[in-house]
N, C-alpha and C. Protein backbone atom coordinates (compact mmCIF):
# COMPACT_ATOMS: atom_id res chain seq x y z
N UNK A 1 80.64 -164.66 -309.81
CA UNK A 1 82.08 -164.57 -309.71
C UNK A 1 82.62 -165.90 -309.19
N UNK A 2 83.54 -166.54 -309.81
CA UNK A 2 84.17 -167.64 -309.75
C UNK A 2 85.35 -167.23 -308.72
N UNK A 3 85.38 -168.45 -307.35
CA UNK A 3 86.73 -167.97 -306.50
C UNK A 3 87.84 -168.89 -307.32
N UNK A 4 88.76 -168.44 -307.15
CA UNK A 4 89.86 -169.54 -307.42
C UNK A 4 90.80 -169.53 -306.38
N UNK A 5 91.31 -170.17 -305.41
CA UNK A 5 91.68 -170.14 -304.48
C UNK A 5 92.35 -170.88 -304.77
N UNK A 6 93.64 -171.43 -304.27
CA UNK A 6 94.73 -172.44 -305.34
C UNK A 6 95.70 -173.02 -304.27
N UNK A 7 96.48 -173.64 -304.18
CA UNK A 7 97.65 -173.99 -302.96
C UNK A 7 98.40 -172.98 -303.22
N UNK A 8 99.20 -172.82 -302.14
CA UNK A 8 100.41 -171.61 -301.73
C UNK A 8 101.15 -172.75 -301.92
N UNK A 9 102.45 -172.15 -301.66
CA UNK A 9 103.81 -172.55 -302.30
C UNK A 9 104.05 -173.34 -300.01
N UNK A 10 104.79 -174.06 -300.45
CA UNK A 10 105.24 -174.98 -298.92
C UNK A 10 105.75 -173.93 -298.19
N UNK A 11 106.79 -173.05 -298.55
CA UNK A 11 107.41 -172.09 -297.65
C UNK A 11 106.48 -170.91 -297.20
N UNK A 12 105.48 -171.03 -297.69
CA UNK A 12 104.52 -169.82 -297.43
C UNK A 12 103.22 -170.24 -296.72
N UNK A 13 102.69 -171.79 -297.16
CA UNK A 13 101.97 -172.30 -295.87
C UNK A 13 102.88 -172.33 -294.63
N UNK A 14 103.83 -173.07 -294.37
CA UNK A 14 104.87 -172.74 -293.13
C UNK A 14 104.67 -171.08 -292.68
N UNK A 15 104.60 -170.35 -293.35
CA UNK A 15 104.96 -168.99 -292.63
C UNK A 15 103.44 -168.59 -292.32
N UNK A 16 102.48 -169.08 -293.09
CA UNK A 16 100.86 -168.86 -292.73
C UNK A 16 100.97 -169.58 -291.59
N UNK A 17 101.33 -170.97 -291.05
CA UNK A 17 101.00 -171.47 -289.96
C UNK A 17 101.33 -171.17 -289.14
N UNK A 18 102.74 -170.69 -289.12
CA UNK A 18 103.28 -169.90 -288.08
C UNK A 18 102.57 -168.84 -287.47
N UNK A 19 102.36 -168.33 -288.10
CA UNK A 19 101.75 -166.39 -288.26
C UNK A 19 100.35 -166.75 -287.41
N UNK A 20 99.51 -168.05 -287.86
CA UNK A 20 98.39 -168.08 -287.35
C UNK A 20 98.33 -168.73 -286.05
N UNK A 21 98.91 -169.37 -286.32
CA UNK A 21 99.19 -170.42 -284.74
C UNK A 21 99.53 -169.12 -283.55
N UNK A 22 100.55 -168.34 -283.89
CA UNK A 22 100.92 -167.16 -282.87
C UNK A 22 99.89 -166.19 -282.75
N UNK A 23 99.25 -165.81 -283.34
CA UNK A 23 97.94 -164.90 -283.49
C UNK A 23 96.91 -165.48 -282.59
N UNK A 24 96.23 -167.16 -282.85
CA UNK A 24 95.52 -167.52 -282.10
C UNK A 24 96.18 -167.92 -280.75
N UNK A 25 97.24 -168.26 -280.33
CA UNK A 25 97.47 -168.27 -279.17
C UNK A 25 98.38 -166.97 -278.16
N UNK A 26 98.08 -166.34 -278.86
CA UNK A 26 98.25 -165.06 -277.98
C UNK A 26 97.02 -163.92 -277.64
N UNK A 27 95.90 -164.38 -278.79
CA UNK A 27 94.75 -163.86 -278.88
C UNK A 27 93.72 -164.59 -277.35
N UNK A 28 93.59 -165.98 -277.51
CA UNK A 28 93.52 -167.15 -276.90
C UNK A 28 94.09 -167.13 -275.31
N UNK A 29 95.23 -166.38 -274.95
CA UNK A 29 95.90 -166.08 -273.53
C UNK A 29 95.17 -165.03 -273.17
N UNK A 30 95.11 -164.17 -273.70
CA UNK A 30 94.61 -162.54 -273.50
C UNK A 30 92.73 -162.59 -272.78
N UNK A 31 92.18 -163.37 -273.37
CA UNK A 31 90.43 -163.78 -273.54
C UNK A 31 90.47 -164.51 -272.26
N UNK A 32 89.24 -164.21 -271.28
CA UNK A 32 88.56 -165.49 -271.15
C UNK A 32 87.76 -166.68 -271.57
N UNK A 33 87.93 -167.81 -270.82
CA UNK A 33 87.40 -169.00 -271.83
C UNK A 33 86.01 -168.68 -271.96
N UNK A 34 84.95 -167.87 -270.65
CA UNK A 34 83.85 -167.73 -271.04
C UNK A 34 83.42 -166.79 -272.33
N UNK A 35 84.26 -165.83 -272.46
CA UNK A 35 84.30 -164.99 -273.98
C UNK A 35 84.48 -166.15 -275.23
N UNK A 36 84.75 -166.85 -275.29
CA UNK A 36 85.05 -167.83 -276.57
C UNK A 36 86.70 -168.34 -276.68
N UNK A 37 87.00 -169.21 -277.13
CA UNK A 37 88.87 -169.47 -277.59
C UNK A 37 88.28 -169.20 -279.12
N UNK A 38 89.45 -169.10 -279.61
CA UNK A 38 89.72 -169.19 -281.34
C UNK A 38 90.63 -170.32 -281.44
N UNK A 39 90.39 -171.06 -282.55
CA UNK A 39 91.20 -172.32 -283.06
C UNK A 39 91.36 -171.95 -284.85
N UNK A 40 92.05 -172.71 -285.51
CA UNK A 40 92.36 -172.28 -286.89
C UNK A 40 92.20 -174.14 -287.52
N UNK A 41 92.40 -173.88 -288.83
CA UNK A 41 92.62 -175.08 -289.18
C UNK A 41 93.48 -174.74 -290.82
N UNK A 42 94.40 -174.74 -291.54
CA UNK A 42 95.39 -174.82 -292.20
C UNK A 42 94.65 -175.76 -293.55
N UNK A 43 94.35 -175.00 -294.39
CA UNK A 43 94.21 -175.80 -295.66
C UNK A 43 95.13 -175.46 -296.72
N UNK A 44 95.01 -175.99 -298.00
CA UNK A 44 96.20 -175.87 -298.99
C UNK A 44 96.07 -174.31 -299.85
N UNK A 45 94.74 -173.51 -299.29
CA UNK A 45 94.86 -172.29 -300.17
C UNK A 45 94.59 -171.34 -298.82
N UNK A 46 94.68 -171.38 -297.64
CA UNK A 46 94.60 -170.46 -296.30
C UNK A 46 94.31 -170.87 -295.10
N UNK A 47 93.96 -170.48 -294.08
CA UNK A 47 93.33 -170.97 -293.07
C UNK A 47 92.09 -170.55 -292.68
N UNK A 48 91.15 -171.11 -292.12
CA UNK A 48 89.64 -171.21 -291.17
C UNK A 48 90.04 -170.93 -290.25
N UNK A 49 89.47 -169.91 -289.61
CA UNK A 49 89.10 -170.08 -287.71
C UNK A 49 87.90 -170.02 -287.15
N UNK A 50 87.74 -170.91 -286.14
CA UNK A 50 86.14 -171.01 -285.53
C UNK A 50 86.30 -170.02 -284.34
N UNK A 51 85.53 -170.40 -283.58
CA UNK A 51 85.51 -169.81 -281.98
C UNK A 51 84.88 -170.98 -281.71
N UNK A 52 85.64 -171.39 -280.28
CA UNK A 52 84.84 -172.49 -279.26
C UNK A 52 84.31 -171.72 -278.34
N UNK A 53 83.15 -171.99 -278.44
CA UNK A 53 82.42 -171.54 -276.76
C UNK A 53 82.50 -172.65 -275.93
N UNK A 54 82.29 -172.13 -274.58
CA UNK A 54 82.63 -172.71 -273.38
C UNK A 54 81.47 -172.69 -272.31
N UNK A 55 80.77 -173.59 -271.56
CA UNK A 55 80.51 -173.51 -270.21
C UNK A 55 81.15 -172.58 -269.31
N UNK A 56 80.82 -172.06 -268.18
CA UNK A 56 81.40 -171.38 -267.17
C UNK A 56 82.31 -172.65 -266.29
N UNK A 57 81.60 -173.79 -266.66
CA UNK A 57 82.32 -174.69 -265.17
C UNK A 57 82.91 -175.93 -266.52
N UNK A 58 83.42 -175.50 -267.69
CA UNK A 58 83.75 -176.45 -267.98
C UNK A 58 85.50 -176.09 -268.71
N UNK A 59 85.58 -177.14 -269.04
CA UNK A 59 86.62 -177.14 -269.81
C UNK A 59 86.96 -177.41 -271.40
N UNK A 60 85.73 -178.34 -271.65
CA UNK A 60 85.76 -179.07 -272.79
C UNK A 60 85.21 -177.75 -273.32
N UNK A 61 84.61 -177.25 -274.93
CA UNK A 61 83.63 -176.80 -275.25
C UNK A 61 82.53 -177.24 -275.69
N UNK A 62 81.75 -176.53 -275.58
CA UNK A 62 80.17 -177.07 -276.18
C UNK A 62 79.63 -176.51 -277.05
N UNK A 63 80.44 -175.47 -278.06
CA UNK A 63 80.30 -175.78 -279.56
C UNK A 63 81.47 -174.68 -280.11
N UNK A 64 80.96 -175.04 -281.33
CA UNK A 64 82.07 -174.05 -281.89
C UNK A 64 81.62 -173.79 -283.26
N UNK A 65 81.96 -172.25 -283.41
CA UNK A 65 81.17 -171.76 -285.12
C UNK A 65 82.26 -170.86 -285.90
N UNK A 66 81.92 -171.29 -286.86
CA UNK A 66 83.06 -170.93 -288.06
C UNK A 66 83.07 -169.49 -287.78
N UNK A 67 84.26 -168.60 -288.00
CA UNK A 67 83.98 -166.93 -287.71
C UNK A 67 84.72 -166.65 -289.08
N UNK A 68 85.87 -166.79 -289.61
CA UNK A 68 86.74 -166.09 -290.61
C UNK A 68 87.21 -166.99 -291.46
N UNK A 69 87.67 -166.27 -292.95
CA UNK A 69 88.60 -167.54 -293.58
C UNK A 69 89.48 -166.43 -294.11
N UNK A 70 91.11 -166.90 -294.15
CA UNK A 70 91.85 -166.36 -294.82
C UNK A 70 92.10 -167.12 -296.32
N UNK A 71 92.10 -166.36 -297.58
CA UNK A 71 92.05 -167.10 -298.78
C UNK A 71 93.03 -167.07 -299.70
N UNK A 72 94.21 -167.61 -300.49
CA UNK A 72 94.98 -167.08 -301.21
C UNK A 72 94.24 -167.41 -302.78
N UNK A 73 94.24 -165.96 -303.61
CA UNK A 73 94.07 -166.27 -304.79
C UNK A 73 95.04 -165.82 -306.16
N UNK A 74 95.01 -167.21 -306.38
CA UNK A 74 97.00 -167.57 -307.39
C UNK A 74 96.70 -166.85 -308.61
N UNK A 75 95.43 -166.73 -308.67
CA UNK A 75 95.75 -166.10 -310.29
C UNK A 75 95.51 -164.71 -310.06
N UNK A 76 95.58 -163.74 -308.75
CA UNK A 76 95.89 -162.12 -308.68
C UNK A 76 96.51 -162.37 -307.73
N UNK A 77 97.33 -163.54 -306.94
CA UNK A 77 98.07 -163.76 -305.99
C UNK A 77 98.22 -162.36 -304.98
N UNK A 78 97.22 -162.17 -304.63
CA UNK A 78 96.20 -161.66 -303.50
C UNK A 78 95.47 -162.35 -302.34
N UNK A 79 95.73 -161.96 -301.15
CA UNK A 79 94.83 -162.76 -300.45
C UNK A 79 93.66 -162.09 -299.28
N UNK A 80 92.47 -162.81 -299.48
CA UNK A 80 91.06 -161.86 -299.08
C UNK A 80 90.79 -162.36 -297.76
N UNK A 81 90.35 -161.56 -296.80
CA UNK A 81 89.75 -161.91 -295.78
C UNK A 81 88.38 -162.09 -296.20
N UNK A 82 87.61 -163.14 -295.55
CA UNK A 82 86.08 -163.15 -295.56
C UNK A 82 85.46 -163.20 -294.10
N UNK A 83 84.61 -163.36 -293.69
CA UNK A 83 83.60 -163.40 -292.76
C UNK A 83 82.66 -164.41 -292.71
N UNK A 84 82.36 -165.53 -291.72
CA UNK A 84 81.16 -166.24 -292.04
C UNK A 84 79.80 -166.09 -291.63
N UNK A 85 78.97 -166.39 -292.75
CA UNK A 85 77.43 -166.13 -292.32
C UNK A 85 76.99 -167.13 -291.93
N UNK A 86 76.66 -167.04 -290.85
CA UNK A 86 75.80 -168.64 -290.49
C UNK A 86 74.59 -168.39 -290.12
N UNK A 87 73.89 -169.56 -290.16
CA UNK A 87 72.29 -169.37 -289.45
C UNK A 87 72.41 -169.20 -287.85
N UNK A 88 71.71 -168.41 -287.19
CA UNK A 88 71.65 -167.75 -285.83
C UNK A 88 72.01 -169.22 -285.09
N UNK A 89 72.73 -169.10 -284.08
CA UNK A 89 73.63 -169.83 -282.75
C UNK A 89 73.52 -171.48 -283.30
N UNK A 90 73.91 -171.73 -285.00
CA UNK A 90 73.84 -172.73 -285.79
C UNK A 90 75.89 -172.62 -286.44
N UNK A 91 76.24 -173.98 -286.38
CA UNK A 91 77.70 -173.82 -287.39
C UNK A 91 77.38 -174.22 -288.93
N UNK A 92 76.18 -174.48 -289.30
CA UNK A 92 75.93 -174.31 -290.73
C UNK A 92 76.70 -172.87 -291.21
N UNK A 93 77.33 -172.58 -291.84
CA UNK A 93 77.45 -171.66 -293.32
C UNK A 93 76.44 -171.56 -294.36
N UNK A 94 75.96 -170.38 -294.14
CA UNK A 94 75.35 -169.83 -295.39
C UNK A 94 76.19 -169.84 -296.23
N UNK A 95 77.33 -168.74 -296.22
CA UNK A 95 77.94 -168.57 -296.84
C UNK A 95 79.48 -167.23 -296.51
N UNK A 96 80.47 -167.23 -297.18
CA UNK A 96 81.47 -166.58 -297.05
C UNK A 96 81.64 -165.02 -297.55
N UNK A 97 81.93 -164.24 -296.94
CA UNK A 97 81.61 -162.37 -297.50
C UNK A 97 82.78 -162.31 -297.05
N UNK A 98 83.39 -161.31 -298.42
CA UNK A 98 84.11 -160.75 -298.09
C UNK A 98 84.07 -159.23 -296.58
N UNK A 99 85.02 -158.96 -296.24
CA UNK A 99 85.18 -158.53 -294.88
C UNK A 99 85.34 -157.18 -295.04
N UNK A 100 84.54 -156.30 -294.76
CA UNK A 100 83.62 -154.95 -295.42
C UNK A 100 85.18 -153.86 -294.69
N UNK A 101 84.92 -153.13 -295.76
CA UNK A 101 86.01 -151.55 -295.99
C UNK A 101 87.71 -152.73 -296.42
N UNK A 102 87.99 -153.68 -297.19
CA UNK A 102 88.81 -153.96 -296.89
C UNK A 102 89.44 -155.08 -298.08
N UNK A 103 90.56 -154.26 -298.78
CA UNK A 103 91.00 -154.74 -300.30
C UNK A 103 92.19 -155.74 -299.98
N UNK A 104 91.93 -156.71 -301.00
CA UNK A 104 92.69 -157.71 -301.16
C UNK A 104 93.93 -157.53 -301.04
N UNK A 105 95.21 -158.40 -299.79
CA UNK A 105 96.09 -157.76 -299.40
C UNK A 105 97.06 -158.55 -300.35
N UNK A 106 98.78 -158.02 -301.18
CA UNK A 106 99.75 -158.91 -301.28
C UNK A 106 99.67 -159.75 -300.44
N UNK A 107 99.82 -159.69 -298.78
CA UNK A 107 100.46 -160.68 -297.95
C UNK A 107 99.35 -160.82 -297.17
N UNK A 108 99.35 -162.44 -296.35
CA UNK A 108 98.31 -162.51 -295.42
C UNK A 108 98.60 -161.95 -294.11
N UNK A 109 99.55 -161.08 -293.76
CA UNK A 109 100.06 -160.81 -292.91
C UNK A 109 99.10 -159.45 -292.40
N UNK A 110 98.71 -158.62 -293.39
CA UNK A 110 97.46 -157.60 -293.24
C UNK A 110 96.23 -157.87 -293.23
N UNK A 111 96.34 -158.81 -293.68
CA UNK A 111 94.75 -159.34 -293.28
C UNK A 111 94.29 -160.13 -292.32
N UNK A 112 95.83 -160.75 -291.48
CA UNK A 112 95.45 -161.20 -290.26
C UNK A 112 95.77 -159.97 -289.22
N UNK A 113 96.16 -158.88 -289.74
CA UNK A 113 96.54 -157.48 -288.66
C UNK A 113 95.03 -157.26 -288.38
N UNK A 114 94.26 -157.03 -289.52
CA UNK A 114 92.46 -156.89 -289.58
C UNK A 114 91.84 -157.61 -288.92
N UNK A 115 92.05 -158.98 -289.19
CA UNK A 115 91.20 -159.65 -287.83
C UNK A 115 91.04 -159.37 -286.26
N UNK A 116 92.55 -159.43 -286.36
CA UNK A 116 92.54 -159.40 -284.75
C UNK A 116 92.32 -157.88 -284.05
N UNK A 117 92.14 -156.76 -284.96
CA UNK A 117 91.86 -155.83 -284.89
C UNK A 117 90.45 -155.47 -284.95
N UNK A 118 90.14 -155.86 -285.74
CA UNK A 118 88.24 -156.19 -286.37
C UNK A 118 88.17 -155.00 -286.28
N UNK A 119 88.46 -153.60 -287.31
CA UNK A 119 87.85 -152.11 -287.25
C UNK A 119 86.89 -151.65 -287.07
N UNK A 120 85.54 -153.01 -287.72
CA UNK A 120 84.66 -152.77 -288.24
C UNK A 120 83.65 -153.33 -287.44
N UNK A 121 84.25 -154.26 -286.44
CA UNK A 121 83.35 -154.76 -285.19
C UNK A 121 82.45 -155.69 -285.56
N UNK A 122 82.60 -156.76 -286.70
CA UNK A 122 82.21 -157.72 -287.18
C UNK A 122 82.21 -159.09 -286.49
N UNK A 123 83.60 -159.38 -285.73
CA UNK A 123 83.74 -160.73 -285.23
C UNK A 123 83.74 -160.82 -284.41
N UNK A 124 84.88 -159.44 -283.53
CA UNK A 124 84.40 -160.07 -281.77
C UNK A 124 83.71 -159.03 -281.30
């Protein structure tokens, strides 16, 4: 199966960044730093988020591993949550799975409700 993942339209990355930026930093207030932070990063067809882990006595982090990707796809202009597989306490990617009991939403707005919810007890 071929992904096609495509750029979103400008007014709709703006409202993804928004949406995500507020998600991770309200997610991010709530946590302690020794539990992990979440960070995102904004590309032209969705966003990535890692988790930084942390020292107990630090501030900086001392690593950080890919956890989720949000994806828009233009030609069923649908967008999928996935999950990342990585090799054990490694930020290599195996690879990207879709995010189990859970159909491709119109808006990314339900599929970031899913994350931060995680039903399925996948991420945190």
């Amino acid at each position: 199966m071929v992904e096609v993942a495509m750029n979103i339209s400008e007014i709709e990355q703006y409202r993804l960044e928004r949406a995500v930026r507020n998600f991770c930093c309200q997610r991010n207030q709530s946590i302690p730093a020794e539990l992990g932070k979440i960070q995102y990063e904004i590309y032209s067809g969705g966003a990535v988020f890692s988790r930084l882990n942390f020292l107990l006595d630090s501030v900086h982090s001392h690593s950080e591993l890919p956890l989720a990707k949000l994806e828009y796809d233009k030609r069923d202009q649908l967008w999928m949550l996935y999950i990342a597989q990585c090799r054990q306490e490694h930020a290599e990617i195996i690879a990207w799975l879709p995010y189990p009991n859970l159909a491709r939403q119109k808006t990314f707005d339900a599929a970031l409700t899913t994350l931060g919810r995680d039903p399925e007890r996948v991420l945190w």
